[in-house]
C-alpha atoms as a PDB file:
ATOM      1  CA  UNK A   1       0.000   0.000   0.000  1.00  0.00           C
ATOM      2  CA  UNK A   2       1.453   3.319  -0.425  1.00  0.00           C
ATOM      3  CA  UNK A   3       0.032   7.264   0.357  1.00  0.00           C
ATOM      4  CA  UNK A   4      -3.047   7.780   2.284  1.00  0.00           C
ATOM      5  CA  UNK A   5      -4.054   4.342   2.196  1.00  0.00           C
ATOM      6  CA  UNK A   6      -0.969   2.561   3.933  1.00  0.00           C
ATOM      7  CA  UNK A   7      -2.310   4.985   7.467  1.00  0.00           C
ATOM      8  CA  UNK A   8      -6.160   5.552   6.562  1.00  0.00           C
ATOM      9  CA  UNK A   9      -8.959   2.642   6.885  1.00  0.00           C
ATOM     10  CA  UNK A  10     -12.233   4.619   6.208  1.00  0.00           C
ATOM     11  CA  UNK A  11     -14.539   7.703   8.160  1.00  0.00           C
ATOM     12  CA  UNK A  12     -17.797   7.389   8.861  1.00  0.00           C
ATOM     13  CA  UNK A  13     -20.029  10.638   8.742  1.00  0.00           C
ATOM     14  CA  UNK A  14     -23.278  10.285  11.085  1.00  0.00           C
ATOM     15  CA  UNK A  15     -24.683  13.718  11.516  1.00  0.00           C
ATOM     16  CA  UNK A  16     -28.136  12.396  12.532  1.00  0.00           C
ATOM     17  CA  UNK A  17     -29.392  10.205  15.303  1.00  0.00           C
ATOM     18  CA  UNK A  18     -30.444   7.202  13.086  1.00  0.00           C
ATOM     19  CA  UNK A  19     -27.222   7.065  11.576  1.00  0.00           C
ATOM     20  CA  UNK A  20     -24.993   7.049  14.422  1.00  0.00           C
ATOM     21  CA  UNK A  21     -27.110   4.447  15.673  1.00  0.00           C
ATOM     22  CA  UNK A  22     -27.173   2.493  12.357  1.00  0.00           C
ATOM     23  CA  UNK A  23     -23.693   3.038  11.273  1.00  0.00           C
ATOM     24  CA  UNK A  24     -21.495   2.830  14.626  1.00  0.00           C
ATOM     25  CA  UNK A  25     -23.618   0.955  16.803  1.00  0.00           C
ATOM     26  CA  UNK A  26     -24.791   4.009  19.436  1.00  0.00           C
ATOM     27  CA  UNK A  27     -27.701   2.889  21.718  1.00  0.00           C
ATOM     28  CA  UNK A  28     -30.939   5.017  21.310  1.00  0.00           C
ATOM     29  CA  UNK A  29     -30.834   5.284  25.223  1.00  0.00           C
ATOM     30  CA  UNK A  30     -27.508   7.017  25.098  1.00  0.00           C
ATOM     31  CA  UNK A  31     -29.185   9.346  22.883  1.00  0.00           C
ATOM     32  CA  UNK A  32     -32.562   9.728  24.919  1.00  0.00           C
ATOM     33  CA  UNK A  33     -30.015  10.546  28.032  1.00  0.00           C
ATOM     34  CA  UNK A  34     -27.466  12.041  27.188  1.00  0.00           C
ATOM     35  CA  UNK A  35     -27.976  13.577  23.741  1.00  0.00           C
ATOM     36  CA  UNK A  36     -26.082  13.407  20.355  1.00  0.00           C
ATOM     37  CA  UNK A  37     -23.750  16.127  21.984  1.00  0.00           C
ATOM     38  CA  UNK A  38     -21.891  14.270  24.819  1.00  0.00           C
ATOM     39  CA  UNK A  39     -18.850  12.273  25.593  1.00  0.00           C
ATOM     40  CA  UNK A  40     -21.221   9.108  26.252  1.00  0.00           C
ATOM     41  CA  UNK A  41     -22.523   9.635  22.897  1.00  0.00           C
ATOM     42  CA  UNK A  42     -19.080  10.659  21.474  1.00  0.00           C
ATOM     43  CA  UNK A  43     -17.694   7.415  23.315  1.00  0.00           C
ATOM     44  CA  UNK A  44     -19.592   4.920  21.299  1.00  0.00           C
ATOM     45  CA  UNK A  45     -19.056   6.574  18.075  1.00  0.00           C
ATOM     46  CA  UNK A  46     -15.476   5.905  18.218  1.00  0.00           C
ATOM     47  CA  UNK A  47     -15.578   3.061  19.689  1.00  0.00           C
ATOM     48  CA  UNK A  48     -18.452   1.932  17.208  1.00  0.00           C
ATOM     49  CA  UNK A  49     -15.983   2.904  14.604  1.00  0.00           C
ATOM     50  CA  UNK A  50     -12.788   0.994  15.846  1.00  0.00           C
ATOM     51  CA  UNK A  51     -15.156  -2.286  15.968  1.00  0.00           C
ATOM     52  CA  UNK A  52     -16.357  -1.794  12.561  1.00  0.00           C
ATOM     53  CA  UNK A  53     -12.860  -1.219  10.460  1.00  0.00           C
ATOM     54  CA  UNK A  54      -9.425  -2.474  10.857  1.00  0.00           C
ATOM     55  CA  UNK A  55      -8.366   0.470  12.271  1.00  0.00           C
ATOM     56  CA  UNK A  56      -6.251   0.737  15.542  1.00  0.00           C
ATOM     57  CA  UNK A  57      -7.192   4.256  16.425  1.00  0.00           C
ATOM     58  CA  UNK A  58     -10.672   6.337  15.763  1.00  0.00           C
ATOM     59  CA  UNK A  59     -11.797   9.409  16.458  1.00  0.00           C
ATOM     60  CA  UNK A  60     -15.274  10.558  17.163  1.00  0.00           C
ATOM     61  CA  UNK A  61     -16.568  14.589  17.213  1.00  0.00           C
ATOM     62  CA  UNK A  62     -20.220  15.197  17.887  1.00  0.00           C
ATOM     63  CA  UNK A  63     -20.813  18.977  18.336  1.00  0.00           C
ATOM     64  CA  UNK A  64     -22.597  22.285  17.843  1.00  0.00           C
ATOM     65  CA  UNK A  65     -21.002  24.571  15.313  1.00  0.00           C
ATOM     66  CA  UNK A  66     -23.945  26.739  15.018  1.00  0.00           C
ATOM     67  CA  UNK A  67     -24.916  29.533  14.143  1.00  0.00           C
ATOM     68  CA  UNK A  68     -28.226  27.542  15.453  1.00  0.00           C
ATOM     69  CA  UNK A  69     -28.554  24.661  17.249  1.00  0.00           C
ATOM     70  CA  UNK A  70     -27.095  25.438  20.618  1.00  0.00           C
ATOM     71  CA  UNK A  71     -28.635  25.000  24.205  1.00  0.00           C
ATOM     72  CA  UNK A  72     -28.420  26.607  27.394  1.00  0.00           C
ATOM     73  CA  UNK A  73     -26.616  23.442  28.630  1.00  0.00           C
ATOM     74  CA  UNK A  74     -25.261  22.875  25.179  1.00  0.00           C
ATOM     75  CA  UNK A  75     -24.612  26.359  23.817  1.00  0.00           C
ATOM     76  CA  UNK A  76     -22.868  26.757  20.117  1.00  0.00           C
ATOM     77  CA  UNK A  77     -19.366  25.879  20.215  1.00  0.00           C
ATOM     78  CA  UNK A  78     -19.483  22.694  22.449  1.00  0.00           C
ATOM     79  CA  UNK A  79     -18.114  19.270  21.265  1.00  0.00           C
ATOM     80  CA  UNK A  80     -17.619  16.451  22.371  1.00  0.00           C
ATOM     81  CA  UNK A  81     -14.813  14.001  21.624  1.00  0.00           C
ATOM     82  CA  UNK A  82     -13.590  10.457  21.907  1.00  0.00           C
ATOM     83  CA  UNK A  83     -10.472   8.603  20.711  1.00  0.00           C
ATOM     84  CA  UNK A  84     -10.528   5.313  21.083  1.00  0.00           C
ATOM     85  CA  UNK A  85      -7.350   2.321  20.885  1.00  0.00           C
ATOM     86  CA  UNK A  86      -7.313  -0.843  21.486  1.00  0.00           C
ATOM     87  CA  UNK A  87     -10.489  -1.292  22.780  1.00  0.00           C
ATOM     88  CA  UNK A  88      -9.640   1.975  25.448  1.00  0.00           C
ATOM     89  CA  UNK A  89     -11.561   5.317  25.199  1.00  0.00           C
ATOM     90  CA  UNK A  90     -10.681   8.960  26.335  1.00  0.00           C
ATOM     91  CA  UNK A  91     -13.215  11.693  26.067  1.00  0.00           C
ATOM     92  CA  UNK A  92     -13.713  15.276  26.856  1.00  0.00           C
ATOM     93  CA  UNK A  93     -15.943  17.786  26.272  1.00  0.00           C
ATOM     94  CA  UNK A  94     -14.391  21.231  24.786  1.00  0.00           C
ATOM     95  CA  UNK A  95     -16.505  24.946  24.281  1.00  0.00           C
ATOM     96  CA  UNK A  96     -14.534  26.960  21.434  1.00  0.00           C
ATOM     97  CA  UNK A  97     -16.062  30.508  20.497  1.00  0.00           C
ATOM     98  CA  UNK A  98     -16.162  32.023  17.395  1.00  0.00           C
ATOM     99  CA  UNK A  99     -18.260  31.231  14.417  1.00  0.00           C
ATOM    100  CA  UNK A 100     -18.698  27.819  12.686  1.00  0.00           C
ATOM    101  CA  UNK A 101     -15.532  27.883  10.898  1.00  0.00           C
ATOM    102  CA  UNK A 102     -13.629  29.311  13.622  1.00  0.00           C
ATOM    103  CA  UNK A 103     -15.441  26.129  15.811  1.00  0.00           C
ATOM    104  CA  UNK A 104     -15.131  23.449  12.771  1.00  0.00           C
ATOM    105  CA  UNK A 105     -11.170  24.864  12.707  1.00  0.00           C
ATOM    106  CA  UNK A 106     -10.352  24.656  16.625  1.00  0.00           C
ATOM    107  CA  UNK A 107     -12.488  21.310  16.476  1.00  0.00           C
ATOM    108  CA  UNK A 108     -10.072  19.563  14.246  1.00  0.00           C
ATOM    109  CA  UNK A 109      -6.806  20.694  15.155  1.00  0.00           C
ATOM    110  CA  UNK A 110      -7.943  19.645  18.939  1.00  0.00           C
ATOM    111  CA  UNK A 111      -9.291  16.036  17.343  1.00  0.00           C
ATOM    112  CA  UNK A 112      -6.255  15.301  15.591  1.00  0.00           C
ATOM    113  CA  UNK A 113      -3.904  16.509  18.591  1.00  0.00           C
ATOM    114  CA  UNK A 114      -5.593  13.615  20.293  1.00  0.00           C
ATOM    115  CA  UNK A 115      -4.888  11.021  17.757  1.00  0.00           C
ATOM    116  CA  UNK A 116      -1.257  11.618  18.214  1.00  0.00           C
ATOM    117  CA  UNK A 117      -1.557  11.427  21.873  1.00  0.00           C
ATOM    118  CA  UNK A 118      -3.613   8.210  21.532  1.00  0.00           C
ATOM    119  CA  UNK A 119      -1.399   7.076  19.196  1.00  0.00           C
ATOM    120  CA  UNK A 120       1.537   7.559  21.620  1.00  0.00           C
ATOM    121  CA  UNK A 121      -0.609   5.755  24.132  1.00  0.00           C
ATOM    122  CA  UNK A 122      -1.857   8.756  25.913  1.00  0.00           C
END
């Protein structure tokens, strides 16, 4: 294998409810408890998502970008993460301001810092 390929299995992108339930395996009462936006929910995306490829890391985001969408308890700008390895998971919940891209930006960059520390067995 050579480029992307030899490093990257496959992503999964499961924006609604149904799908993260359908795709990675998230239980409808993690949803009805704890909401799409949460690190239970974020939890069994990834590990959902290590289960159902051959990869040995995954990373989950669930979030609120905005502009809409936010909560008092979940206002615009929270996400959730999860990285999971080996069958371990570590999740946290971050708030970023700004505006979506400004979020989506600060959202990735904080993901992918956690795949290296997962992948250095943090």
């Amino acid at each position: 294998m050579g480029g992307s390929s030899a490093w990257f299995d496959r992503g999964f992108v499961t924006y609604s409810n149904a799908a993260k339930q359908e795709v990675l395996g998230v239980r409808a009462d993690t949803l009805r408890v704890h909401g799409a936006v949460s690190e239970e929910t974020a939890r069994e995306m990834a590990l959902g998502a290590l289960g159902r490829s051959q990869a040995t890391v995954a990373l989950a985001i669930t979030g609120v970008a905005g502009p809409t969408g936010g909560s008092k308890d979940k206002p615009v700008g929270t996400v959730s993460f999860a990285w999971a390895r080996d069958k371990k998971v570590r999740s946290e919940t971050c708030r970023f301001s700004g505006d979506r891209e400004s979020v989506r930006r600060q959202s990735v960059v904080h993901a992918l810092e956690g795949v290296l520390k997962a992948l250095d067995g943090g």
